[in-house]
Protein backbone atom coordinates (compact mmCIF):
# COMPACT_ATOMS: atom_id res chain seq x y z
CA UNK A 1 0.00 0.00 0.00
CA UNK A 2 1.57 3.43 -0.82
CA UNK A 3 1.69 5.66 1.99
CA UNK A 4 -0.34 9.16 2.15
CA UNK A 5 -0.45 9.87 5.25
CA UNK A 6 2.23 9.86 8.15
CA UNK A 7 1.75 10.30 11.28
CA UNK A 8 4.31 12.09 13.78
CA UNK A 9 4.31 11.54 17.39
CA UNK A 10 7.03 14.50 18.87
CA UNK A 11 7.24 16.68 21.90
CA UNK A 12 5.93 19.45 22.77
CA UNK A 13 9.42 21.19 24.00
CA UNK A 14 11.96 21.77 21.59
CA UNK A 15 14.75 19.77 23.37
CA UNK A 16 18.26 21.49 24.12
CA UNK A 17 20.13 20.50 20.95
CA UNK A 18 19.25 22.51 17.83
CA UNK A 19 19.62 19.37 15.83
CA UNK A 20 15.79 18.38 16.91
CA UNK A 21 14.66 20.93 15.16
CA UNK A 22 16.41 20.85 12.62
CA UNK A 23 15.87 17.14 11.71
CA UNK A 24 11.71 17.88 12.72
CA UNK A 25 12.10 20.47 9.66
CA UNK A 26 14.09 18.19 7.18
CA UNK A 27 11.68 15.37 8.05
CA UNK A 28 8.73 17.77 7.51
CA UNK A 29 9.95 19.00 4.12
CA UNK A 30 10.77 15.91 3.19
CA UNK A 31 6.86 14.71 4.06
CA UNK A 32 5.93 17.76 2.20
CA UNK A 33 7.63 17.21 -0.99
CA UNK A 34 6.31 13.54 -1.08
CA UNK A 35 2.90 14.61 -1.32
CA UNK A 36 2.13 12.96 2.00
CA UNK A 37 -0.13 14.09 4.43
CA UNK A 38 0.76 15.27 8.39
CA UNK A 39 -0.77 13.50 10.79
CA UNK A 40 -0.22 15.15 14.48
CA UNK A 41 -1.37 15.94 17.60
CA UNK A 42 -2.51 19.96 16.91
CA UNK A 43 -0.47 22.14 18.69
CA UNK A 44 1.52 24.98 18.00
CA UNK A 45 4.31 24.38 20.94
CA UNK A 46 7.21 22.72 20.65
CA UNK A 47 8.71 19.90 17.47
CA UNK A 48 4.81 19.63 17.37
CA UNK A 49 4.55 23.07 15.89
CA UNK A 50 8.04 23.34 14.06
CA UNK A 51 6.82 19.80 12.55
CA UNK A 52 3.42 21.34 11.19
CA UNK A 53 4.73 25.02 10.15
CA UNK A 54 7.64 23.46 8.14
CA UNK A 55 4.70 20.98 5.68
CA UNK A 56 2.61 24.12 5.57
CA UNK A 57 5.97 26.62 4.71
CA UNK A 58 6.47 24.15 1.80
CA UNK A 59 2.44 23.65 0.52
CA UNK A 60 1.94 20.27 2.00
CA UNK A 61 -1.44 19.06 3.77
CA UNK A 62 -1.38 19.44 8.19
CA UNK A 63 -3.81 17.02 9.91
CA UNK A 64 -4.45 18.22 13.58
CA UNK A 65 -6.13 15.91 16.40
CA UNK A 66 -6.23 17.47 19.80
CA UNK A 67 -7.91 16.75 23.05
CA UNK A 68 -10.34 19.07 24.47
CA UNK A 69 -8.54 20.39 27.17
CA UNK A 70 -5.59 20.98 24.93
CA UNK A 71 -7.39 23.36 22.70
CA UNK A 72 -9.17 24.47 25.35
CA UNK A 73 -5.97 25.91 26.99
CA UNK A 74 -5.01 27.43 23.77
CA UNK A 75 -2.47 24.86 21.88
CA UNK A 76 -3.93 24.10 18.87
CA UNK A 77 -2.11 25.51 15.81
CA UNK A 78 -4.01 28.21 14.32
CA UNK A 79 -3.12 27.17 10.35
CA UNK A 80 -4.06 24.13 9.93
CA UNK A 81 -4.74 22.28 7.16
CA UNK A 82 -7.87 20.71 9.50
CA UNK A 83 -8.24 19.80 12.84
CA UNK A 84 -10.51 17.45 15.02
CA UNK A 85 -10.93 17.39 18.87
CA UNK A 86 -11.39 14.94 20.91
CA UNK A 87 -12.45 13.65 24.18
CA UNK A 88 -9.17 12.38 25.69
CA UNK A 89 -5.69 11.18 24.74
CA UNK A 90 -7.13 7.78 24.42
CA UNK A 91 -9.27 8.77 21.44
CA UNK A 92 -6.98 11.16 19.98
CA UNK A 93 -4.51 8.31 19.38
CA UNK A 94 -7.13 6.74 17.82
CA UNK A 95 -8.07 8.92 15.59
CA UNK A 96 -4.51 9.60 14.82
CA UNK A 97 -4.02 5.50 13.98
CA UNK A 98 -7.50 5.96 12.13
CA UNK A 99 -6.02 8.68 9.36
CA UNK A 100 -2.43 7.45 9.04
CA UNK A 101 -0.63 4.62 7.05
CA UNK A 102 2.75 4.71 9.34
CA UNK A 103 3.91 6.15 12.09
CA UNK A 104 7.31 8.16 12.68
CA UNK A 105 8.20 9.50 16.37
CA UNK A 106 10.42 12.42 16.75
CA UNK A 107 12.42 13.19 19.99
CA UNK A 108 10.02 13.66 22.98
CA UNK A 109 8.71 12.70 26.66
CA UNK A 110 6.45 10.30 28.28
CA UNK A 111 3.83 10.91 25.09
CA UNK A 112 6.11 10.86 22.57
CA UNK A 113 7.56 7.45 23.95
CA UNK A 114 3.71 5.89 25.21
CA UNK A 115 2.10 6.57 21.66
CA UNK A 116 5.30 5.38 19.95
CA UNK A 117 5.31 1.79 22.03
CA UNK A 118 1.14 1.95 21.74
CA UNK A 119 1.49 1.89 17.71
CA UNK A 120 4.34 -0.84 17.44
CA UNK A 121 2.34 -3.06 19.93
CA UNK A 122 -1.02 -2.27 17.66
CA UNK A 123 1.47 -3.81 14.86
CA UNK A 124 2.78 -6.46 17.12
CA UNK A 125 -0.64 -8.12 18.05
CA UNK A 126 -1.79 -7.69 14.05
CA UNK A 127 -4.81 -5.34 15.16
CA UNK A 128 -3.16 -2.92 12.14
CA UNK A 129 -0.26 -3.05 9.66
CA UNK A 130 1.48 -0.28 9.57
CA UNK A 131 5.38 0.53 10.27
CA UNK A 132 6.33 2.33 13.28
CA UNK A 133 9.75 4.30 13.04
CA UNK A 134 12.01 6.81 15.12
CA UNK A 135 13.83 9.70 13.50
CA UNK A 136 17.21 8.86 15.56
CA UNK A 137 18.28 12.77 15.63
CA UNK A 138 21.56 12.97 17.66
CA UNK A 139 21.04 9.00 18.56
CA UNK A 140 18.25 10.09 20.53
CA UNK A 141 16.41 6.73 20.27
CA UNK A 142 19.57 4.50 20.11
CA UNK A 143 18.47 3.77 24.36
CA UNK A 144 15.26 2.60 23.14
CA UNK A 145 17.09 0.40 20.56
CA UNK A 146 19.47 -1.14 23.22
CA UNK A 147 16.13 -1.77 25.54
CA UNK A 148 14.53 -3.27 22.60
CA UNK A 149 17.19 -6.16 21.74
CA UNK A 150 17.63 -6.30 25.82
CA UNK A 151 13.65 -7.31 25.68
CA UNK A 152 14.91 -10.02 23.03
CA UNK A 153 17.66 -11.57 24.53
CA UNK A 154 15.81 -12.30 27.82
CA UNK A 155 12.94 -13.72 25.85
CA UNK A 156 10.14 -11.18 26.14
CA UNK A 157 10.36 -10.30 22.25
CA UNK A 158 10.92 -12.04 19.34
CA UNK A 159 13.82 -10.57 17.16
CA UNK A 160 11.28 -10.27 14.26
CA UNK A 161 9.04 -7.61 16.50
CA UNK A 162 12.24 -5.97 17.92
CA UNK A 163 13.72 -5.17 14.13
CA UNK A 164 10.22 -4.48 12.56
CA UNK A 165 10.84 -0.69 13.82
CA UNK A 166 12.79 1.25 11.93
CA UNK A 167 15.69 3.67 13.28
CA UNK A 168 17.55 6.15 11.01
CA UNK A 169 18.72 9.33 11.24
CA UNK A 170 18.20 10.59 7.66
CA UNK A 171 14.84 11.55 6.78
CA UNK A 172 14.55 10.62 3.29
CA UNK A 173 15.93 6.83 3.72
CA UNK A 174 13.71 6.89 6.81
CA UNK A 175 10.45 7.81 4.12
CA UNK A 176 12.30 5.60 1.74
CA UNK A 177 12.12 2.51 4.46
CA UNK A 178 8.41 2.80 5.25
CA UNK A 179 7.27 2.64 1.41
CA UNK A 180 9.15 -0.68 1.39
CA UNK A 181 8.29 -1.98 5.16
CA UNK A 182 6.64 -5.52 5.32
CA UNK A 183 4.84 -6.74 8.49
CA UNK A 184 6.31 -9.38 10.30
CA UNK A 185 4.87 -12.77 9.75
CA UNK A 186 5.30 -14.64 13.44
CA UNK A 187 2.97 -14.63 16.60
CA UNK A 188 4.72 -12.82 19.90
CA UNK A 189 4.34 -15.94 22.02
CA UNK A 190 8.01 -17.28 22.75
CA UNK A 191 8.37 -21.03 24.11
CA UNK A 192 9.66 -21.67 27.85
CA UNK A 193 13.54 -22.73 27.77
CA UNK A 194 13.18 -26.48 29.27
């Protein structure tokens, strides 16, 4: 299936190194100039908003899903392409899995990481198909990486669900991985050691 839409998980700071937002813009022009469509959360703060002002700098189409009491309090983004709201987080992320063909998560907190780990386990247990990837800026994901293939060699995950996400730090092979990503074919259940 060719990918339209992508949607970015990212946080809501901008991080101390410049190199987040720089890599949030090169990812976003790159999205842009694809043709693809920006999924996100909404909001104007943060790699959120660099994320969604960089697609619409360069012409491309900005998807918006926010809770209530985020754009209640102010943080949606005011140019949007179009926006929903929702009732919660819960149903944001859904509507975010909902209007999105893959998923790429940019450098972040607790959010960033819990909707990142929420979309590879949707892939995991088969209840969607879709590739799940980090934009490694700076090696900013390289810790989830090492926990990942930690998970594997004490036998909580199979190798096949640990390498099904994708880590680069270049946007375009990044894009360039996800049009080519296959599901994995195996169940998650791992045998006992006798």
């Amino acid at each position: 299936m060719a990918l339209q839409s992508i949607a970015v998980f990212s946080g809501s700071n901008f991080g101390f190194n410049p190199a987040y937002v720089e890599g949030a813009q090169a990812l976003a022009r790159e999205i842009a100039q694809r043709g693809l469509r920006l999924v996100y959360g909404g909001s104007d703060k943060g790699l959120m908003g660099v994320m969604a002002d960089t697609v619409l700098a360069e012409g491309g189409e900005v998807v918006g899903i926010i809770t209530q009491r985020l754009f209640d309090m102010g943080h949606m983004h005011a140019r949007l392409t179009r926006h929903e709201v929702t009732v919660d987080m819960r149903s944001r992320k859904g509507r975010m899995s909902d209007c999105a063909d893959a998923f790429i998560a940019l450098p972040g907190g607790l959010g960033t990481f819990e909707e990142l780990f929420e979309a590879a386990t949707l892939t995991q247990l088969g209840e969607h198909s879709k590739a799940v990837a980090c934009l490694n800026i700076g090696g900013f994901f390289t810790p989830v990486r090492s926990l990942l293939d930690h998970a594997v060699s004490e036998g909580f995950m199979k190798a096949e669900h640990s390498d099904m996400l994708i880590f680069d730090a270049d946007p375009c092979r990044l894009l360039d991985t996800l049009e080519q990503w296959q599901a994995p074919t195996v169940n998650k259940w791992i045998e006992p050691r006798t």
